[in-house]
C-alpha atoms as a PDB file:
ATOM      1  CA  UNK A   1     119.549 109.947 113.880  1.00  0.00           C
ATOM      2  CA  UNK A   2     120.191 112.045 117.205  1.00  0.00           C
ATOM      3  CA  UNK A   3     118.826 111.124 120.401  1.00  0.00           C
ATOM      4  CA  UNK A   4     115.572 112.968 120.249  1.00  0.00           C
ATOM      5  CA  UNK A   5     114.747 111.034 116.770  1.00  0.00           C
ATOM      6  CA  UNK A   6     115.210 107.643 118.393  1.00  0.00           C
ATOM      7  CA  UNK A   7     112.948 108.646 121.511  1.00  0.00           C
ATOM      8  CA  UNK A   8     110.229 109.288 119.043  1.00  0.00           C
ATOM      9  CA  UNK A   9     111.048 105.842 117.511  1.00  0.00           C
ATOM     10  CA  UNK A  10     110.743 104.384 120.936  1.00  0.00           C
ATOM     11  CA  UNK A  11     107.212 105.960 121.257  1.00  0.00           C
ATOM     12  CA  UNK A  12     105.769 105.131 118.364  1.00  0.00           C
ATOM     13  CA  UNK A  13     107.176 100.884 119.121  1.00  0.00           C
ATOM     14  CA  UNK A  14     105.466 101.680 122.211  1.00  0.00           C
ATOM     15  CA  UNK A  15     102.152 102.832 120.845  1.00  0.00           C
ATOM     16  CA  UNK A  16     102.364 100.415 117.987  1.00  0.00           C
ATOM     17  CA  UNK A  17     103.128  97.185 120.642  1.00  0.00           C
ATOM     18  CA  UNK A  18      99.950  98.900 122.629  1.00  0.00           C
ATOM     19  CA  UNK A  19      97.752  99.200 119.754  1.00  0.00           C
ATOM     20  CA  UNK A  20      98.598  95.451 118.612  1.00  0.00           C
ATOM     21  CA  UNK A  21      97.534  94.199 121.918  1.00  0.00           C
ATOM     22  CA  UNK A  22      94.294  96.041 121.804  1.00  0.00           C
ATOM     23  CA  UNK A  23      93.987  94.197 118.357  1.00  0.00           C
ATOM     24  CA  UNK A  24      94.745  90.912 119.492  1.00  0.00           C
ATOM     25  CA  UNK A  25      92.485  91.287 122.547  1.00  0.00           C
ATOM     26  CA  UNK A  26      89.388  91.852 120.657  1.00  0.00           C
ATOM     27  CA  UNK A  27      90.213  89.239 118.603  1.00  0.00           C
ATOM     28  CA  UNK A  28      90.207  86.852 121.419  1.00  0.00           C
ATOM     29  CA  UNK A  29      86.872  88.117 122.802  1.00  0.00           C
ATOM     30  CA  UNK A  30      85.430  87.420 119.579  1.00  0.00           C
ATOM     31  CA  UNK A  31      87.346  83.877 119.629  1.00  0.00           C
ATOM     32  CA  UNK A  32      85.764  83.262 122.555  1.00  0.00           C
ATOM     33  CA  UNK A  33      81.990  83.922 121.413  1.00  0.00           C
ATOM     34  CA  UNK A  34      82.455  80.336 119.554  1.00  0.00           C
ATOM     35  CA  UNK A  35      80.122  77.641 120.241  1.00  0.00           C
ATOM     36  CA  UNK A  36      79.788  74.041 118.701  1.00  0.00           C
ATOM     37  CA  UNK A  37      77.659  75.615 115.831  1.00  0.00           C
ATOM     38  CA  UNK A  38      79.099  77.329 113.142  1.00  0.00           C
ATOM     39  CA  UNK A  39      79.215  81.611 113.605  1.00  0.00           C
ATOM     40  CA  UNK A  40      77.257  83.486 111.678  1.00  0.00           C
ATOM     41  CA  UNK A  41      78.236  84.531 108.211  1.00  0.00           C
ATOM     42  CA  UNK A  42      77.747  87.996 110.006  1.00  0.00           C
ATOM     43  CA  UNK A  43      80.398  86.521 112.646  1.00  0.00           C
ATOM     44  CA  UNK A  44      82.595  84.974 110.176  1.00  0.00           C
ATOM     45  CA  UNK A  45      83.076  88.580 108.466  1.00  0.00           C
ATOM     46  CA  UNK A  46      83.406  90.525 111.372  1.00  0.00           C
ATOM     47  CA  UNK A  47      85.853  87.892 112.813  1.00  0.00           C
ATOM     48  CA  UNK A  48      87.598  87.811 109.468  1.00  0.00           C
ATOM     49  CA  UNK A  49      87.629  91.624 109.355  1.00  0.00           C
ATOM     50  CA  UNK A  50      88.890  91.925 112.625  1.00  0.00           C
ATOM     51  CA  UNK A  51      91.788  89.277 112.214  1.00  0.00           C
ATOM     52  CA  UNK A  52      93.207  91.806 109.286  1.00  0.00           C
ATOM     53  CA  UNK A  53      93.356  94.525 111.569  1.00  0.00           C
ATOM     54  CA  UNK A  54      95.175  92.629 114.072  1.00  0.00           C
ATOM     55  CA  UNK A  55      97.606  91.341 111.538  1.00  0.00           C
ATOM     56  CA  UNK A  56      98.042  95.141 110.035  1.00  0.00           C
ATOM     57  CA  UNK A  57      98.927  96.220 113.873  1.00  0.00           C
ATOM     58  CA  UNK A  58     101.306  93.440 114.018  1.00  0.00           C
ATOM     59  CA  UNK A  59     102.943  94.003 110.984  1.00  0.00           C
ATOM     60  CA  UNK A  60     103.132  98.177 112.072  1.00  0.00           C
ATOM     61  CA  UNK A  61     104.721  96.748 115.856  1.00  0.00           C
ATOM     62  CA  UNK A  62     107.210  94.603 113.995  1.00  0.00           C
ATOM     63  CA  UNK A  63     108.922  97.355 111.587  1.00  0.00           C
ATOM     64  CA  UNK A  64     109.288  99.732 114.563  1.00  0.00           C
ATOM     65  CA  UNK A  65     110.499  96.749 116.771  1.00  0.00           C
ATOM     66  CA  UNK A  66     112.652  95.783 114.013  1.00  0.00           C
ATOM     67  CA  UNK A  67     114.046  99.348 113.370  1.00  0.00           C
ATOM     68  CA  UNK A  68     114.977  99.786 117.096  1.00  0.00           C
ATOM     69  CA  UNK A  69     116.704  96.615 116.926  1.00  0.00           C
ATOM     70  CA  UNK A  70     119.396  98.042 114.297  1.00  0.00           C
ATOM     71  CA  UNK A  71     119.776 101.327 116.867  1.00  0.00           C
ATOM     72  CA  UNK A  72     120.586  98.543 119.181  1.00  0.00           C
ATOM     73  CA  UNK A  73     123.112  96.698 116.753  1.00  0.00           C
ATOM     74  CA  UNK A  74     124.512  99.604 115.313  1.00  0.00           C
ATOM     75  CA  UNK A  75     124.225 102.406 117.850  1.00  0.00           C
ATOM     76  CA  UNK A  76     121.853 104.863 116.576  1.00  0.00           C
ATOM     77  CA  UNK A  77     123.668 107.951 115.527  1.00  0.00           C
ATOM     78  CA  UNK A  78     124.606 105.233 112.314  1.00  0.00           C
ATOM     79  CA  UNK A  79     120.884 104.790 111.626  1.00  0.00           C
ATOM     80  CA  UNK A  80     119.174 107.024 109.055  1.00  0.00           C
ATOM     81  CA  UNK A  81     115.639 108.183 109.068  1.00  0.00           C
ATOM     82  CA  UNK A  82     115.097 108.513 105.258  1.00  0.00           C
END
């Protein structure tokens, strides 16, 4: 991996951490919609539906976190991009 390779790893943690937090924040606005009565079923799937994609963006945030984690541990001319 050269230099430019690991700036474009950077960006995409970047945009990954930023598109988790856009996740997460609409799943707290929903969150925040409950009441002492039960949601909807309409709420419960939409909340439920919502709660995967956050958990798919987290998931996407941790690999590339992860990845530039070894560049940190290893230097990262010895990481590999394959």
């Amino acid at each position: 991996m050269n230099h430019m390779e690991f700036m474009d790893s950077l960006a995409d943690c970047i945009a990954a951490s930023e598109a988790y937090f856009r996740e997460a924040d609409k799943t707290s606005v929903m969150l925040r919609k409950c009441s002492q009565r039960p949601l909807t079923f309409e709420e419960r799937f939409a909340l439920l539906s919502q709660e995967i994609l956050e958990r798919d963006a987290f998931r996407i945030y941790l690999d590339a976190k992860r990845f530039l984690h070894r560049a940190a541990l290893l230097g990262y001319e010895g990481l590999s991009t394959d």
